[in-house]
C-alpha atoms as a PDB file:
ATOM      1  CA  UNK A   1    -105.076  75.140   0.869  1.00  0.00           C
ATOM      2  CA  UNK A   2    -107.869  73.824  -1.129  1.00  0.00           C
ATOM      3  CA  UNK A   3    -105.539  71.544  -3.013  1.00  0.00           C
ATOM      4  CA  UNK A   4    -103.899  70.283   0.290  1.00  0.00           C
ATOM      5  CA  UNK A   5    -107.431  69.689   1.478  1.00  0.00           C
ATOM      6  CA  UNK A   6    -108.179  67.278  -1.460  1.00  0.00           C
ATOM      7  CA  UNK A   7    -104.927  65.695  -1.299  1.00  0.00           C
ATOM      8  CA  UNK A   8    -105.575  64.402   1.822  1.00  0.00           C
ATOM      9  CA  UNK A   9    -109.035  63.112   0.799  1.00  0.00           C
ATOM     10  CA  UNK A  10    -107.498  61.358  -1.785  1.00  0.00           C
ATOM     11  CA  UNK A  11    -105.116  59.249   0.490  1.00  0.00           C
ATOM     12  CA  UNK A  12    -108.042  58.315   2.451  1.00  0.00           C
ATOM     13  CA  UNK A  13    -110.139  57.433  -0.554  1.00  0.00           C
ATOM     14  CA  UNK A  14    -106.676  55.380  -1.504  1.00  0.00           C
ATOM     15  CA  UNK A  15    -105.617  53.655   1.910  1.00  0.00           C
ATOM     16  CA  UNK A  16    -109.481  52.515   1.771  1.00  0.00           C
ATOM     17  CA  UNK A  17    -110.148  55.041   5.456  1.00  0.00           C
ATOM     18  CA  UNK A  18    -113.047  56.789   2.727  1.00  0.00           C
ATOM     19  CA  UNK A  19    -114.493  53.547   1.302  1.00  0.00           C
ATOM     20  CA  UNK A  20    -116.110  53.551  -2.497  1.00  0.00           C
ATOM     21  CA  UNK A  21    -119.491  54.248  -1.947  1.00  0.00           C
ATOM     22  CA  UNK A  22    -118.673  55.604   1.689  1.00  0.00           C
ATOM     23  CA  UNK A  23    -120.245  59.116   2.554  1.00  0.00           C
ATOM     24  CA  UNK A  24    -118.059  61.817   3.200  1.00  0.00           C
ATOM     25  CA  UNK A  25    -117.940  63.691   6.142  1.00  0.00           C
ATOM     26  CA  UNK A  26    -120.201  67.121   5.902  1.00  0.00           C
ATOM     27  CA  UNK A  27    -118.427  70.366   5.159  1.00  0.00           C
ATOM     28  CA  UNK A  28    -118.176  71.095   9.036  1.00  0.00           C
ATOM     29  CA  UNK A  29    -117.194  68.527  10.130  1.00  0.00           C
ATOM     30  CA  UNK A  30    -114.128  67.743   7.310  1.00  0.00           C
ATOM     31  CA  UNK A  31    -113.598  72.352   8.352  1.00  0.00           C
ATOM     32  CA  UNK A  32    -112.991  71.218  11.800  1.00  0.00           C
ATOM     33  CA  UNK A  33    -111.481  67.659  11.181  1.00  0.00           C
ATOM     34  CA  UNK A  34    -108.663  69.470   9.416  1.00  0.00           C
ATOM     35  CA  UNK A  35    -108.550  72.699  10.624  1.00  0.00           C
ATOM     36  CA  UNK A  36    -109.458  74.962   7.969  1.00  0.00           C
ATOM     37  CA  UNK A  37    -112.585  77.430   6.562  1.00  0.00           C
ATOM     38  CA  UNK A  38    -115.903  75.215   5.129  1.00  0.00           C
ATOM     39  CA  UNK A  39    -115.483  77.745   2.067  1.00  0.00           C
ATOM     40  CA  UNK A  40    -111.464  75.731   1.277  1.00  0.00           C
ATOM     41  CA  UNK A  41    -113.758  72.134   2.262  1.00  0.00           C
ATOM     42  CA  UNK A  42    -116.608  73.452  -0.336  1.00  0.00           C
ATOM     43  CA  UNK A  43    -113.327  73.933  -3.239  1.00  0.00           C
ATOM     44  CA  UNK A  44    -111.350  70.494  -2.524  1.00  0.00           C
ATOM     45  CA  UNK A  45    -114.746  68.872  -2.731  1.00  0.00           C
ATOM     46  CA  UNK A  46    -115.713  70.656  -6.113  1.00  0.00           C
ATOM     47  CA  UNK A  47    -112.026  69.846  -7.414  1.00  0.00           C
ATOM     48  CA  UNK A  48    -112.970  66.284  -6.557  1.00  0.00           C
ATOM     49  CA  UNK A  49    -115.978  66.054  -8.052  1.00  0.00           C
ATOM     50  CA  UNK A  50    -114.871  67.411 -10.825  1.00  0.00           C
ATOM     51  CA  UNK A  51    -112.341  64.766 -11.526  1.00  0.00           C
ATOM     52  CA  UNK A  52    -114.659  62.193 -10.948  1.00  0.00           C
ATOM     53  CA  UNK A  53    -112.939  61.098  -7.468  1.00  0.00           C
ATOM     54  CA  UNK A  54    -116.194  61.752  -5.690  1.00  0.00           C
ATOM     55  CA  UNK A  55    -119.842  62.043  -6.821  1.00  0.00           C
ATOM     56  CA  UNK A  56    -122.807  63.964  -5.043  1.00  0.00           C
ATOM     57  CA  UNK A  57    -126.218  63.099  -4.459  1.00  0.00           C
ATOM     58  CA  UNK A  58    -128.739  66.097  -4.055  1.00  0.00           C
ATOM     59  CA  UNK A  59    -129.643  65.977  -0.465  1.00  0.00           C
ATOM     60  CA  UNK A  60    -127.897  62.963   0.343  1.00  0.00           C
ATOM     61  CA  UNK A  61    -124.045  64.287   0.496  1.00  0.00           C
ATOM     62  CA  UNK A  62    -120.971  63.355  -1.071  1.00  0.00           C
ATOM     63  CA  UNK A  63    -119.756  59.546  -1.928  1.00  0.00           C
ATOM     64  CA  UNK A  64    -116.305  58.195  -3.037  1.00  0.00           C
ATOM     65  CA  UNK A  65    -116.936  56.924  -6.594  1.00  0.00           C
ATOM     66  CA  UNK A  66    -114.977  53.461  -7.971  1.00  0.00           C
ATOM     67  CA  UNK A  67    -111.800  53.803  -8.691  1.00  0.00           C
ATOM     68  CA  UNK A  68    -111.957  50.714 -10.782  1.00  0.00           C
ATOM     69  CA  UNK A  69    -115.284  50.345 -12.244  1.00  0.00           C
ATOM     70  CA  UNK A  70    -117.293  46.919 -11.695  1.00  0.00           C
ATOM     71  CA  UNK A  71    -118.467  45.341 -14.641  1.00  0.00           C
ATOM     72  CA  UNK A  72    -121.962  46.356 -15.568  1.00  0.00           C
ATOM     73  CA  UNK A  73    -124.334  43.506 -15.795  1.00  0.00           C
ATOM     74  CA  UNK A  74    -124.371  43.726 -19.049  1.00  0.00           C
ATOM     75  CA  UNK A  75    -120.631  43.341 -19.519  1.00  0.00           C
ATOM     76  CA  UNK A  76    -119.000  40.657 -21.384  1.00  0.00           C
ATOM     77  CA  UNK A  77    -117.448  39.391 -17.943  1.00  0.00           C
ATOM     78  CA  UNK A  78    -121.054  39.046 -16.395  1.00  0.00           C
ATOM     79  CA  UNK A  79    -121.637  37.279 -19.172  1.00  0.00           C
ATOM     80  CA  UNK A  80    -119.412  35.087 -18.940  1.00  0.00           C
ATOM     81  CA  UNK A  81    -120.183  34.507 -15.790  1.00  0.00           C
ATOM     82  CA  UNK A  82    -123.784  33.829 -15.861  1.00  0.00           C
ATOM     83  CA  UNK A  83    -123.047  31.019 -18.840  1.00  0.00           C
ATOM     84  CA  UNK A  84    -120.268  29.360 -18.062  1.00  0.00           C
ATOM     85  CA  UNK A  85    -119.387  27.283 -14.681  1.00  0.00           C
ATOM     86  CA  UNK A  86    -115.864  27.454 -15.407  1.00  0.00           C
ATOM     87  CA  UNK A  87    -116.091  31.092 -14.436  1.00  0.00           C
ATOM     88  CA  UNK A  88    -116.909  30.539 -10.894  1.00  0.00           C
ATOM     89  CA  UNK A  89    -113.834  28.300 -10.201  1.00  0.00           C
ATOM     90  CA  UNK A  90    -111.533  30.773 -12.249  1.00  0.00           C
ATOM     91  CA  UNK A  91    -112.651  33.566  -9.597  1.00  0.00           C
ATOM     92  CA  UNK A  92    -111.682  31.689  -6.879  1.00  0.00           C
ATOM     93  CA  UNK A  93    -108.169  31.465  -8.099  1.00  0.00           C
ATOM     94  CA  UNK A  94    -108.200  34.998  -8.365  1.00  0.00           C
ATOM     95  CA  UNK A  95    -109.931  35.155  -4.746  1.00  0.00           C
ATOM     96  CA  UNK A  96    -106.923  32.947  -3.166  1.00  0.00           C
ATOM     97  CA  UNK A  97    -104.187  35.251  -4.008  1.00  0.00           C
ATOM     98  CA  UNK A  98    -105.583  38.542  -3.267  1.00  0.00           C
ATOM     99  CA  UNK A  99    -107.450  37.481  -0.207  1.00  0.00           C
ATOM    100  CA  UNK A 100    -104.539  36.085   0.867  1.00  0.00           C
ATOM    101  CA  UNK A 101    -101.932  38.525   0.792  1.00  0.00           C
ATOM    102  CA  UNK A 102    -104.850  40.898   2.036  1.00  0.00           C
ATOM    103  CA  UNK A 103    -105.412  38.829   5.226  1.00  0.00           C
ATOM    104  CA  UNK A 104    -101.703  39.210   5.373  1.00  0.00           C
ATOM    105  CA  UNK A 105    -100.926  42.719   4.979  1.00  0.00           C
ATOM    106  CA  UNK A 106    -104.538  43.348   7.369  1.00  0.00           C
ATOM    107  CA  UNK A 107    -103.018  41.532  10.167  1.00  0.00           C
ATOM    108  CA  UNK A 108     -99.755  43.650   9.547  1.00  0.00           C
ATOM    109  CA  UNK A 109    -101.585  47.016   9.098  1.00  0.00           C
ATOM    110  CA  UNK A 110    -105.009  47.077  10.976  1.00  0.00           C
ATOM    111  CA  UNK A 111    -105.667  49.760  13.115  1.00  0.00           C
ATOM    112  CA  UNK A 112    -107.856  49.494  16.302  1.00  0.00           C
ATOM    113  CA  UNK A 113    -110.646  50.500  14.169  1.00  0.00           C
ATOM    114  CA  UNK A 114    -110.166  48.638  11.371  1.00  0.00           C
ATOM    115  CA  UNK A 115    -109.799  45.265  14.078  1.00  0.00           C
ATOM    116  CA  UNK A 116    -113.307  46.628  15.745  1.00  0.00           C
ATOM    117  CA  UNK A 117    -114.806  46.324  12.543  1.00  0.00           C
ATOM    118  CA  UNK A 118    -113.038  42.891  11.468  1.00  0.00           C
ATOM    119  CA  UNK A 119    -114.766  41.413  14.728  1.00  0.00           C
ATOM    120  CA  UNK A 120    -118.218  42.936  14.469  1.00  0.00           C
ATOM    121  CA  UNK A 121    -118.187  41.014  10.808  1.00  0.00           C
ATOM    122  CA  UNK A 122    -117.332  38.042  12.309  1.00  0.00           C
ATOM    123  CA  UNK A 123    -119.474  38.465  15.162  1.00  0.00           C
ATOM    124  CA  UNK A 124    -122.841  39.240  12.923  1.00  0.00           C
ATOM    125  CA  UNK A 125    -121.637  36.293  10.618  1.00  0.00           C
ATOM    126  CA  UNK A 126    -121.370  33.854  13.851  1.00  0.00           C
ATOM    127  CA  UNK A 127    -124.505  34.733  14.744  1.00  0.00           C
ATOM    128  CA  UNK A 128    -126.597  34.673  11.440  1.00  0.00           C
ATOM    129  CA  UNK A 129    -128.720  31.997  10.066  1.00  0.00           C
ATOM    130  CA  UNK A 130    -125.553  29.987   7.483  1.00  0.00           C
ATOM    131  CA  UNK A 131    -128.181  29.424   4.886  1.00  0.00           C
ATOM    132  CA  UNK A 132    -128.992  32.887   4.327  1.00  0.00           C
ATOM    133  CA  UNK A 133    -125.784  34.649   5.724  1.00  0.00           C
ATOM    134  CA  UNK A 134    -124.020  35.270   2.080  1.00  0.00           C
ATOM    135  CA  UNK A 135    -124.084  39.131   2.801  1.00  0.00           C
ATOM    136  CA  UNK A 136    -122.794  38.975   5.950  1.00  0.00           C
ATOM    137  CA  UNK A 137    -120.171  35.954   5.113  1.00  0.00           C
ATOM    138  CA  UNK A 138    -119.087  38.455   2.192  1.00  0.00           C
ATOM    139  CA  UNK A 139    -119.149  41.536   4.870  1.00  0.00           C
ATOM    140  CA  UNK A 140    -116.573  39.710   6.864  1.00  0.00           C
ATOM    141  CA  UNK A 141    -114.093  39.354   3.930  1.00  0.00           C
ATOM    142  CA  UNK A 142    -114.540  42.905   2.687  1.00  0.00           C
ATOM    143  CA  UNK A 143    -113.658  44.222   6.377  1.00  0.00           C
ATOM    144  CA  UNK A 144    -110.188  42.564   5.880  1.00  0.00           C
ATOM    145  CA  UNK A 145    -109.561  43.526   2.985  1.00  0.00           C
ATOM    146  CA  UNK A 146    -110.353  47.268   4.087  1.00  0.00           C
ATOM    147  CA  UNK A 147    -108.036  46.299   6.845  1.00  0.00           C
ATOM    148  CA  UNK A 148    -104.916  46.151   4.363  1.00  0.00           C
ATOM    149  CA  UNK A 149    -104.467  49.474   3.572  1.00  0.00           C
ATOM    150  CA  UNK A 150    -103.085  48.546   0.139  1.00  0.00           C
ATOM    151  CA  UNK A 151    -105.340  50.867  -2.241  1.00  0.00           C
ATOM    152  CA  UNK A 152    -104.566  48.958  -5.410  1.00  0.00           C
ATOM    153  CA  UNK A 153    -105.992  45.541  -3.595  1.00  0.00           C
ATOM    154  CA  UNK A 154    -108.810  47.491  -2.061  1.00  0.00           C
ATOM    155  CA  UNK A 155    -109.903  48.909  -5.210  1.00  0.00           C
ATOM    156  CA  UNK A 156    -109.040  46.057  -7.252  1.00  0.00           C
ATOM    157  CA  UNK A 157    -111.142  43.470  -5.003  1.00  0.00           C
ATOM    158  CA  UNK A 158    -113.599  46.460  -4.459  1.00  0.00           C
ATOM    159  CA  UNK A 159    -113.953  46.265  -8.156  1.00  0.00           C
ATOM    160  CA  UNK A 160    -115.742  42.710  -8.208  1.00  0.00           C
ATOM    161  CA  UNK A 161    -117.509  42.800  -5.092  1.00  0.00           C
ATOM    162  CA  UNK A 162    -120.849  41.300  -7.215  1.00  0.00           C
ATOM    163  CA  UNK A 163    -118.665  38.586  -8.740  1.00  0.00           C
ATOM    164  CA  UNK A 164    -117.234  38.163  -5.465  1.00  0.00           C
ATOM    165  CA  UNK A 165    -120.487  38.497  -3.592  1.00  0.00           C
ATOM    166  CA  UNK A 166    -121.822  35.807  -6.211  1.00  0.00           C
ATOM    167  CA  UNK A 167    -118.831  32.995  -5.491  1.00  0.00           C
ATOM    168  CA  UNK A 168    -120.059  33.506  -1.635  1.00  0.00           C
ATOM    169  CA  UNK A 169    -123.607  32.970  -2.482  1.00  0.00           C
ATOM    170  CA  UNK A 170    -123.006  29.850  -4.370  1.00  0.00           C
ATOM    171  CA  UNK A 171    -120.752  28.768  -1.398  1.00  0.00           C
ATOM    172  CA  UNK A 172    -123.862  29.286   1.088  1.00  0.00           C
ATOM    173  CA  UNK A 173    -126.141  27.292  -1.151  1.00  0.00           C
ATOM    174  CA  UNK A 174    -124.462  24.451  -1.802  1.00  0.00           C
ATOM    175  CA  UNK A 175    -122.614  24.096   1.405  1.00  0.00           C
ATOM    176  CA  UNK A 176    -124.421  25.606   4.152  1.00  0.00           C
ATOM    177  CA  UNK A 177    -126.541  22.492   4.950  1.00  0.00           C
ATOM    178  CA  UNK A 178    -123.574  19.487   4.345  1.00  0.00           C
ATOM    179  CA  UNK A 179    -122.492  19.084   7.940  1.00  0.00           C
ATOM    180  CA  UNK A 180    -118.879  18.357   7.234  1.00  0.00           C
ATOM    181  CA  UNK A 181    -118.390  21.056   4.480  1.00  0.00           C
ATOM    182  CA  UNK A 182    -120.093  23.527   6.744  1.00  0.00           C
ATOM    183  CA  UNK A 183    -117.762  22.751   9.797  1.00  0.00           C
ATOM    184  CA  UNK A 184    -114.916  23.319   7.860  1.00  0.00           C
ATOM    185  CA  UNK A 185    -115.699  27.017   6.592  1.00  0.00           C
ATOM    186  CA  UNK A 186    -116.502  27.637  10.539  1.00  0.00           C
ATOM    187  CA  UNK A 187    -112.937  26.421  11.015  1.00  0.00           C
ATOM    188  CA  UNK A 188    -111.176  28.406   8.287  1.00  0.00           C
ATOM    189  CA  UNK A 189    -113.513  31.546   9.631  1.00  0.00           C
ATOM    190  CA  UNK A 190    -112.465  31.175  12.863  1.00  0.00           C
ATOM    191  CA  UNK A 191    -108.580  30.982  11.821  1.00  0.00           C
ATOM    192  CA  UNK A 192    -108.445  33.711   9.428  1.00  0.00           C
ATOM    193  CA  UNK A 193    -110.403  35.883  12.221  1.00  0.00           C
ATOM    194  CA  UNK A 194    -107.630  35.505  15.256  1.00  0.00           C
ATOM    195  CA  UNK A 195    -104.620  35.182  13.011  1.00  0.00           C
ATOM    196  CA  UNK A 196    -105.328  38.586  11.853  1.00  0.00           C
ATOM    197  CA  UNK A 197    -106.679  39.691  15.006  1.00  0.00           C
ATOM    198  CA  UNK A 198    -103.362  38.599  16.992  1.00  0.00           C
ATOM    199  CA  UNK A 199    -101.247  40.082  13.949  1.00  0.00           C
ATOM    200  CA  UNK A 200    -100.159  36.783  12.699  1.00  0.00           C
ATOM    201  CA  UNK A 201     -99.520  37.806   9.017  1.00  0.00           C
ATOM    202  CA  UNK A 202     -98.264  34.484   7.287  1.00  0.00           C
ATOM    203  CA  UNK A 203    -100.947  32.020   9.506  1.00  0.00           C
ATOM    204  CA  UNK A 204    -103.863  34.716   7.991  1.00  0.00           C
ATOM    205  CA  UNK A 205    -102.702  34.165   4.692  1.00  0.00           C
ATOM    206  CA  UNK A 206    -102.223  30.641   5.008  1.00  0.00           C
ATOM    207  CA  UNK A 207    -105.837  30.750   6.319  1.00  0.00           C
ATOM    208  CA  UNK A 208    -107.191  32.680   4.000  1.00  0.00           C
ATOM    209  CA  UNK A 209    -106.018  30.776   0.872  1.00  0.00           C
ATOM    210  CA  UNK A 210    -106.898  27.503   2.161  1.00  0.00           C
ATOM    211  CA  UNK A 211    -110.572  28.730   3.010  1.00  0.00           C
ATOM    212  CA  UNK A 212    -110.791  29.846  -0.798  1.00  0.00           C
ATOM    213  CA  UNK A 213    -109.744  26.530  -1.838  1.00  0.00           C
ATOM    214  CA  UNK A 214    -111.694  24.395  -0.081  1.00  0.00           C
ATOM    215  CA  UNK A 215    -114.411  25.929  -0.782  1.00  0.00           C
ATOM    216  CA  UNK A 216    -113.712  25.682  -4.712  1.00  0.00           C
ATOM    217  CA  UNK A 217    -112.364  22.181  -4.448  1.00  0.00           C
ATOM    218  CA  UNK A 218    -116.065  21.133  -2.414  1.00  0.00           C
ATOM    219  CA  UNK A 219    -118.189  22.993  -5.217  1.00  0.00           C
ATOM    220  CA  UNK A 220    -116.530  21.139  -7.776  1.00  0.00           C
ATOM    221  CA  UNK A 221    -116.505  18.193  -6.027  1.00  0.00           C
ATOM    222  CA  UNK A 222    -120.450  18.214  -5.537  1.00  0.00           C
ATOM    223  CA  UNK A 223    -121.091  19.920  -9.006  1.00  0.00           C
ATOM    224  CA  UNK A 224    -119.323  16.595 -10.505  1.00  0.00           C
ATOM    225  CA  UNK A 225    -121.167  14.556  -7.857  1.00  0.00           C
ATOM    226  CA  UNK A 226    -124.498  16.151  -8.786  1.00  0.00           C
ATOM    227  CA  UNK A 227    -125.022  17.273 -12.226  1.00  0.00           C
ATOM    228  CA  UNK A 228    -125.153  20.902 -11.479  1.00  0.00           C
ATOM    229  CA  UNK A 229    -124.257  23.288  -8.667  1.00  0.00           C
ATOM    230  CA  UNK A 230    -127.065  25.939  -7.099  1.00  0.00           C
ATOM    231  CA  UNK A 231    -126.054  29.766  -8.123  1.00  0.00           C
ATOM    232  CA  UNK A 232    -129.160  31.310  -6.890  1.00  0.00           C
ATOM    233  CA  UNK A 233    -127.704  34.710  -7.452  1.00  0.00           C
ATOM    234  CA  UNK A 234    -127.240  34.532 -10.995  1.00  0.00           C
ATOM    235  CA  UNK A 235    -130.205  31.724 -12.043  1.00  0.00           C
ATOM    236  CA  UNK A 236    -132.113  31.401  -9.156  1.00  0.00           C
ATOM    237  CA  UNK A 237    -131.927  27.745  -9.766  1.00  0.00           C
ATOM    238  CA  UNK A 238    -129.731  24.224 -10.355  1.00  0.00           C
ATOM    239  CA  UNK A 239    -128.621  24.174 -13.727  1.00  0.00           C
ATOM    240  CA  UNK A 240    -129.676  20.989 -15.243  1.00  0.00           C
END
């Protein structure tokens, strides 16, 4: 039973329902979720911790752990990042074909929930101030992608959610305040919301991909234009 137990806790950790760095439900509440004694709970949970699935935090709980790891800061990748420009634009390639096909299989796959959480993203986004709205702009994308219910995307995207985080935050700083650049990413938003909302798979990822792109083509546009693009997250300043 115990090994049933953790089974299924490992298809939610996989489908992305149990989130990395998502609590797990408490031992009475996963006993009566499931229908079994907190004592076969307590075992699937120490099996799972055991093999690194999940990790606990004294008096905190249990939290799904990384499947893939990020990079540490001090990786060669962050590295990399933080020193070269090129980087950037070579992580929006990578953004445009795996946050497209997510935006595709999300509008495919998403369950009620996963749609109520898709449009209280978008809603907070909407709402927030655009020059300081990075976290939330990045929220938004990470709710479809936990919308996909592909685990290998989810953990693979999940996996450079600070490089990620940083191409959004370079996007908010350079953009945010150039009318016509800015009116654009509302547009794409605004697309990429309803198409997956009204479970229009191939317009999301059409969307999707075409919001990454413009907003690498417009960076590299200004950063040619200018001398030097603003990546606050990584140098706090303008190069150069």
């Amino acid at each position: 039973m115990s090994r049933a137990v953790a089974h299924r806790l490992e298809q939610l950790i996989l489908d992305g329902s149990l989130a990395p760095e998502q609590m797990i439900p408490s031992e009475r509440q996963l006993a009566s979720r499931l229908g079994v004694s907190r004592a076969i709970v307590r075992e699937a949970l120490h099996e799972l911790q055991g093999r690194g699935v999940i990790k606990t935090r004294h008096g905190k709980g249990s939290f799904v752990s990384h499947m893939v790891p990020e990079p540490a800061d001090n990786s060669p990748m962050m590295q990399m990042f933080m020193e070269h420009s090129r980087t950037l634009y070579d992580l929006f390639e990578v953004r445009q074909e795996l946050e497209g096909k997510a935006a595709y299989l999300a509008a495919e796959r998403a369950t009620e929930m996963d749609q109520y959480q898709i449009t209280k993203a978008f809603e907070a986004m909407e709402k927030a101030d655009p020059l300081t709205n990075a976290e939330l702009d990045h929220a938004f994308h990470r709710a479809i992608v936990n919308a996909c219910h592909n685990p290998v995307l989810i953990h693979v995207l999940n996996s450079l959610k600070e490089l990620m985080l940083n191409s959004v935050q370079a996007s908010v700083a350079n953009l945010s305040h150039r009318d016509a650049f800015k009116r654009q990413i509302d547009k794409h938003h605004r697309q990429i919301y309803h198409s997956v909302i009204s479970r229009q798979a191939k317009w999301a990822q059409k969307a999707a991909m075409a919001h990454v792109a413009h907003v690498s083509e417009a960076l590299r546009t200004i950063e040619e234009q200018e001398h030097g693009l603003i990546r606050s997250s990584i140098t706090n300043q303008s190069p150069g």
